[in-house]
N, C-alpha and C. Protein backbone atom coordinates (compact mmCIF):
# COMPACT_ATOMS: atom_id res chain seq x y z
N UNK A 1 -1.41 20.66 -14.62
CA UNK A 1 -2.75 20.51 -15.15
C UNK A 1 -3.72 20.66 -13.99
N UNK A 2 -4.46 21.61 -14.09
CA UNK A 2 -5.64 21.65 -13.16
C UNK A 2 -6.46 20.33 -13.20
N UNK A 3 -7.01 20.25 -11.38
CA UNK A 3 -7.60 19.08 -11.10
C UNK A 3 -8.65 18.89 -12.11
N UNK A 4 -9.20 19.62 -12.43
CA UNK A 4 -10.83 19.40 -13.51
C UNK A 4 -10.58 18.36 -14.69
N UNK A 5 -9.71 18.93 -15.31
CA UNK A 5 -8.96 18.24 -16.52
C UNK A 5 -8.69 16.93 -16.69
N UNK A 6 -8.25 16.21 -15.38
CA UNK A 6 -7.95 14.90 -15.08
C UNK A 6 -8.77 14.17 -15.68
N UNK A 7 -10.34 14.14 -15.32
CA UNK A 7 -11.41 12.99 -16.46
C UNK A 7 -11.67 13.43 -17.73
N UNK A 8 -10.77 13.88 -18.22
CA UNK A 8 -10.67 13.86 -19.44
C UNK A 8 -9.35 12.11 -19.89
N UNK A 9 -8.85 12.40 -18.84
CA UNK A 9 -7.99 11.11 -19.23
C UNK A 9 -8.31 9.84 -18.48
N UNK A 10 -7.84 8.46 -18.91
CA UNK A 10 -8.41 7.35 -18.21
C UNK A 10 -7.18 6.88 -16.70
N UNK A 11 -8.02 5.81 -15.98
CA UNK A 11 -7.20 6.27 -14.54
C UNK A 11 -6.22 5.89 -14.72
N UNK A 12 -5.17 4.92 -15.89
CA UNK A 12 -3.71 4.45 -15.88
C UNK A 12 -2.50 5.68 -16.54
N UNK A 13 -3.27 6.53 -17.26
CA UNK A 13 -3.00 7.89 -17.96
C UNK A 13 -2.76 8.44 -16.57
N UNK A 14 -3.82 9.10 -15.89
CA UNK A 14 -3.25 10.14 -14.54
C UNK A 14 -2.48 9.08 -13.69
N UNK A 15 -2.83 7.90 -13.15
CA UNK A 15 -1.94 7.19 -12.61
C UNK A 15 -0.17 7.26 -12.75
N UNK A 16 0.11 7.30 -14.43
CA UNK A 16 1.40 6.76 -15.02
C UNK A 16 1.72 9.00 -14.74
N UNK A 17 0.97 9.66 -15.13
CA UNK A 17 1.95 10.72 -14.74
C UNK A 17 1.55 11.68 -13.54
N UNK A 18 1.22 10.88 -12.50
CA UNK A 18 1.43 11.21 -11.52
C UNK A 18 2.97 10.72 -10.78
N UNK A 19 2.64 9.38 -10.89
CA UNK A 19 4.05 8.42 -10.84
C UNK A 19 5.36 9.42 -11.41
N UNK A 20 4.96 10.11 -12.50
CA UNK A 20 6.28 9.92 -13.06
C UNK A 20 6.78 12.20 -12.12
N UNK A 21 5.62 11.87 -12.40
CA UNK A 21 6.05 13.78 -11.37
C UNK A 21 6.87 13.25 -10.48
N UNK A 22 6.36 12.36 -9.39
CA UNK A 22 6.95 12.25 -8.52
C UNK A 22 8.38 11.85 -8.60
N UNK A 23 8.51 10.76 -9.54
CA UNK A 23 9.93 10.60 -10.05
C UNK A 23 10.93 11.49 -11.18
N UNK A 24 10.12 12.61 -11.44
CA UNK A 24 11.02 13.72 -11.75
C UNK A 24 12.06 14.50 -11.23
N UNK A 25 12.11 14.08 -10.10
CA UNK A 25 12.85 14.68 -8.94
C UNK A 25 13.66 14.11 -8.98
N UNK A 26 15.30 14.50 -9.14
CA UNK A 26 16.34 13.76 -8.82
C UNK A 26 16.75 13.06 -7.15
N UNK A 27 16.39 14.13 -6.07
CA UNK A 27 16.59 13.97 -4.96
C UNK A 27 15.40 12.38 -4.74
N UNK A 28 14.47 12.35 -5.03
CA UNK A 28 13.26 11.57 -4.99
C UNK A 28 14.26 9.73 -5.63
N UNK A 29 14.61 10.47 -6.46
CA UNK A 29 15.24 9.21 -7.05
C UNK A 29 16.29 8.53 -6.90
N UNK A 30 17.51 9.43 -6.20
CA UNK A 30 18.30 8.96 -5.37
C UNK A 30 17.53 8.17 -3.22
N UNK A 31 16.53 8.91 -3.38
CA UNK A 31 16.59 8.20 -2.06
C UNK A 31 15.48 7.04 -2.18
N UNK A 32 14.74 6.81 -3.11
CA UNK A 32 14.41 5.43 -3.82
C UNK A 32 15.70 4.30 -4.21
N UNK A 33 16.33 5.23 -4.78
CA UNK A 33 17.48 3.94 -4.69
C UNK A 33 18.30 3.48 -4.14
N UNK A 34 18.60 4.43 -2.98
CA UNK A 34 18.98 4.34 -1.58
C UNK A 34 18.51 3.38 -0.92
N UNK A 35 16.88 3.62 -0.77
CA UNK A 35 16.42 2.62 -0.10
C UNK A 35 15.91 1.33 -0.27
N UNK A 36 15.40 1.03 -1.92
CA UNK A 36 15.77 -0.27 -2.50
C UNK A 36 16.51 -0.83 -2.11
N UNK A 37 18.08 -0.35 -1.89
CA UNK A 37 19.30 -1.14 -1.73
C UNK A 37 20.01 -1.55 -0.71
N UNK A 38 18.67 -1.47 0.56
CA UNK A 38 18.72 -1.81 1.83
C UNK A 38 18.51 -3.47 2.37
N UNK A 39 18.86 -3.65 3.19
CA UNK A 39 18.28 -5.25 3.39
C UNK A 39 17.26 -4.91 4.57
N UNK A 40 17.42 -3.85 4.95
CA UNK A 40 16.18 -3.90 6.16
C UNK A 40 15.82 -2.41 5.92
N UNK A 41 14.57 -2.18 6.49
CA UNK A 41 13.84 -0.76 7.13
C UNK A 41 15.10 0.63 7.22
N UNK A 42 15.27 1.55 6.86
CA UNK A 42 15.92 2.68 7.34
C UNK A 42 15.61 3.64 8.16
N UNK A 43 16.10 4.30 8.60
CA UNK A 43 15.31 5.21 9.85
C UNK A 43 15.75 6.63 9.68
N UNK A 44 17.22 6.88 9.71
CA UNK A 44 17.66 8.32 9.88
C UNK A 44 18.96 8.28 8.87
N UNK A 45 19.26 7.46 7.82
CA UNK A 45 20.52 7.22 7.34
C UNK A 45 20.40 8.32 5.91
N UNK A 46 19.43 8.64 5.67
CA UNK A 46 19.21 9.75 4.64
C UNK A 46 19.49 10.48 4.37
N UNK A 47 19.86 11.83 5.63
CA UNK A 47 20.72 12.73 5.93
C UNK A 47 22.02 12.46 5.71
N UNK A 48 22.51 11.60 6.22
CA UNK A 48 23.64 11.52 5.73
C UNK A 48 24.12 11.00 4.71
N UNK A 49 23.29 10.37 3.86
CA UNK A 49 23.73 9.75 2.64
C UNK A 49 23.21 10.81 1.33
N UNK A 50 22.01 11.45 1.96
CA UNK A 50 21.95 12.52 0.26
C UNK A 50 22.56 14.02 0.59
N UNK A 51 23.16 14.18 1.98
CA UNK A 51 23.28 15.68 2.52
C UNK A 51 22.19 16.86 2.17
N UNK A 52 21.06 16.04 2.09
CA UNK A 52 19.89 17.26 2.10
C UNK A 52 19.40 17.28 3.64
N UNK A 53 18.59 18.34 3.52
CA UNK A 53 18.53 18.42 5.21
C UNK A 53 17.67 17.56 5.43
N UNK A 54 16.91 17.31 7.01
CA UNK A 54 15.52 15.97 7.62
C UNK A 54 14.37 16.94 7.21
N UNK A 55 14.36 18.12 7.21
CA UNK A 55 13.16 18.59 6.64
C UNK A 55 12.87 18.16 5.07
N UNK A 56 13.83 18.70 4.81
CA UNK A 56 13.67 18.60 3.18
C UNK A 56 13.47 16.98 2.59
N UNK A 57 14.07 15.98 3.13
CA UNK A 57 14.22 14.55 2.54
C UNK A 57 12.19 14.03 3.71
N UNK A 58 12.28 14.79 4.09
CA UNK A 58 10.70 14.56 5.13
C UNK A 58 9.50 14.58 4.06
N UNK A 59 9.68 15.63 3.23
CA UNK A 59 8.80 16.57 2.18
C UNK A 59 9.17 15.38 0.57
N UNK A 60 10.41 14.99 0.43
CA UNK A 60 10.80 13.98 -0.32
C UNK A 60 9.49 12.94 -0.07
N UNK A 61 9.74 12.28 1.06
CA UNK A 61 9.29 11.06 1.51
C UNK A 61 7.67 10.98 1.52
N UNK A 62 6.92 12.17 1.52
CA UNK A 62 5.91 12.76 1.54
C UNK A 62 5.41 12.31 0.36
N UNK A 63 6.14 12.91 -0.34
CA UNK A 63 5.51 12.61 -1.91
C UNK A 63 5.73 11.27 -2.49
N UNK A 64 6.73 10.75 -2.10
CA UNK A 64 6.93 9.30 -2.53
C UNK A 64 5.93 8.52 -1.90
N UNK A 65 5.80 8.87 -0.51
CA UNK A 65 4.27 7.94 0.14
C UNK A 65 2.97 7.90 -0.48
N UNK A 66 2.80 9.04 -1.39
CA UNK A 66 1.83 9.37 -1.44
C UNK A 66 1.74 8.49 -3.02
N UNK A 67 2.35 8.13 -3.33
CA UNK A 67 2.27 6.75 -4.92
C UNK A 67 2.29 5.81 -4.30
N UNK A 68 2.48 5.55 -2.82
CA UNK A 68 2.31 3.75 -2.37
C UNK A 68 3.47 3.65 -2.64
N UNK A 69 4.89 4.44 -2.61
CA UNK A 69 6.16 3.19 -3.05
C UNK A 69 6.55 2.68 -1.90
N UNK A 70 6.43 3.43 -0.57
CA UNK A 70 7.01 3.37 0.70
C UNK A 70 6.11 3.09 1.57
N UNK A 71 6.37 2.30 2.65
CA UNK A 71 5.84 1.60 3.86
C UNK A 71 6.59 2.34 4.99
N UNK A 72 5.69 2.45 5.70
CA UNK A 72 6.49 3.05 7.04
C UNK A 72 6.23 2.68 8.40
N UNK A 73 6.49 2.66 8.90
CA UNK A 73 6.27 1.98 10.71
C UNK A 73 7.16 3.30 11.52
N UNK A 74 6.88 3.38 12.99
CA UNK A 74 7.42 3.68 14.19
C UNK A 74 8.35 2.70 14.61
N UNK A 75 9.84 3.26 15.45
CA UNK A 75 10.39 1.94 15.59
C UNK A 75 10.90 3.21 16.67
N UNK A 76 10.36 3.19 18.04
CA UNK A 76 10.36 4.05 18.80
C UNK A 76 9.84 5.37 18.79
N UNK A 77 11.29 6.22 18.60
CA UNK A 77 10.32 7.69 17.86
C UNK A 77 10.66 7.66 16.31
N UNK A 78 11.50 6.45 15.89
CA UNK A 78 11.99 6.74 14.34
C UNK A 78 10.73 6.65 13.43
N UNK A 79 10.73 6.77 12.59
CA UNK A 79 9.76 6.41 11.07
C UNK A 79 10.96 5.67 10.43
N UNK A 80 10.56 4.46 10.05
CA UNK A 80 11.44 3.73 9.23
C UNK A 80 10.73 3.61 8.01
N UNK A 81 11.27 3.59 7.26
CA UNK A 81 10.87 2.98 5.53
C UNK A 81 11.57 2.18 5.08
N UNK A 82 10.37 1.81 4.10
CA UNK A 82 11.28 0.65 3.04
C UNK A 82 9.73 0.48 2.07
N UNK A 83 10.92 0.06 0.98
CA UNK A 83 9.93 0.06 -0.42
C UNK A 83 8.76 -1.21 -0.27
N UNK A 84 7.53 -0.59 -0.90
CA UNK A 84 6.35 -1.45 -1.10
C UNK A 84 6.93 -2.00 -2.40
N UNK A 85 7.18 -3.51 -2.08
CA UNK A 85 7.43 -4.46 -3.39
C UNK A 85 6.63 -4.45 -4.05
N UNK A 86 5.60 -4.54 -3.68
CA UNK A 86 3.76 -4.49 -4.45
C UNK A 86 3.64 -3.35 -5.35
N UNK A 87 3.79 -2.35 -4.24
CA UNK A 87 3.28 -1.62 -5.36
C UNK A 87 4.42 -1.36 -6.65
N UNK A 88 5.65 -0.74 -5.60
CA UNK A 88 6.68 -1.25 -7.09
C UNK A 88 6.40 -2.04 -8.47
N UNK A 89 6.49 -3.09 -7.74
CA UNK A 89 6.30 -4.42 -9.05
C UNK A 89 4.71 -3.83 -10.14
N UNK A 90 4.15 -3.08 -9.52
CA UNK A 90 2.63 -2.57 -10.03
C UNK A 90 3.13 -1.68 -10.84
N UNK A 91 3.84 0.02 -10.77
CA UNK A 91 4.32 0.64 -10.91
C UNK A 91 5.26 0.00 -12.30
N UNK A 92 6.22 -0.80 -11.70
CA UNK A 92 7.04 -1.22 -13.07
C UNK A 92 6.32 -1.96 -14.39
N UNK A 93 5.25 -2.71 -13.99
CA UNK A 93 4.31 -3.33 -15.22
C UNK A 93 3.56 -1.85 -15.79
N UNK A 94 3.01 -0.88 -14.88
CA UNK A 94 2.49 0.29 -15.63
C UNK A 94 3.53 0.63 -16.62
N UNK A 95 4.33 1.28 -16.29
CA UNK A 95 5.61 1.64 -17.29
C UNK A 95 6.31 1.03 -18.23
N UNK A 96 6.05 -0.51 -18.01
CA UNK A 96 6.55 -1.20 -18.97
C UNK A 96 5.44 -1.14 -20.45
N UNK A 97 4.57 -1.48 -20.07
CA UNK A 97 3.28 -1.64 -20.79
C UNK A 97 2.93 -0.37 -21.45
N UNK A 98 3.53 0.76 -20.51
CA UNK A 98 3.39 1.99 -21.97
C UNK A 98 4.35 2.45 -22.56
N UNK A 99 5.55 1.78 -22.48
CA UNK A 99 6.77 2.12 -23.05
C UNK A 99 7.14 0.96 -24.03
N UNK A 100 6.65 0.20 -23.82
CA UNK A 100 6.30 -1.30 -24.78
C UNK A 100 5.11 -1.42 -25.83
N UNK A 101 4.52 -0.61 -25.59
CA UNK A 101 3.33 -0.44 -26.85
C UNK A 101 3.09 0.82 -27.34
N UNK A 102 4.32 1.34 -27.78
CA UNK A 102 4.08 2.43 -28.66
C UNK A 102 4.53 1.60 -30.39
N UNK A 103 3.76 2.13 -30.92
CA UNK A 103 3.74 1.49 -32.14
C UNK A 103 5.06 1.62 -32.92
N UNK A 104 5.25 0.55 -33.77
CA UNK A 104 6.64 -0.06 -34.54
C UNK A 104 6.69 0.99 -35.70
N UNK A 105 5.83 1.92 -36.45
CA UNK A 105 6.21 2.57 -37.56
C UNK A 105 6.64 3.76 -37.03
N UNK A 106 7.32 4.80 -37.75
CA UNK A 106 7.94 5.54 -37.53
C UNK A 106 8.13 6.70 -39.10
N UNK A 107 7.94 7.90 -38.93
CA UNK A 107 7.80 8.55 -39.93
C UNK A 107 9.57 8.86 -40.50
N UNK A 108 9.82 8.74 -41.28
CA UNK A 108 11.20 8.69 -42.15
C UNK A 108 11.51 10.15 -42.61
């Protein structure tokens, strides 16, 4: 959808499918759950856990930053990540709330 189009819809509408582009991506969604399932920060363990290349999981991470799911710091020359609980927990009430109020009738 071209940028113009967007105020036509309200900001939890482009919000919820922007979110969800980004999580259209299988690769995107394995290294979200990768890194959920960390107890600390990750740095370079990506590569070897999705066998996509550091460019390609770079361009991943790109787009996932760019919804707020991921936090990142320097930890020398690394970039470490790890999931924004915040926004997560934000993210999961959006989705709940429109997957929870679609109406109870149903055409037969």
């Amino acid at each position: 959808m071209g940028v113009s189009k967007t105020q036509l819809f309200n900001t939890q509408q482009n919000e919820l499918a922007a979110v969800a582009k980004v999580l259209a991506h299988p690769a995107r969604v394995a290294i979200l759950q990768y890194i959920s399932q960390q107890d600390a920060c990750i740095c370079s363990d990506l590569v070897e856990e999705t066998g996509l290349a550091q460019a390609t999981i770079s361009q991943h991470l790109a787009e996932i930053k760019k919804i707020g799911l991921l936090k990142g710091n320097f930890q020398g020359k690394n970039l470490c990540y790890c999931i924004d609980k915040d926004r997560w927990i934000a993210l999961q009430t959006l989705f709940t709330n429109f997957f929870t109020r679609i109406g109870k009738q149903c055409c037969t």
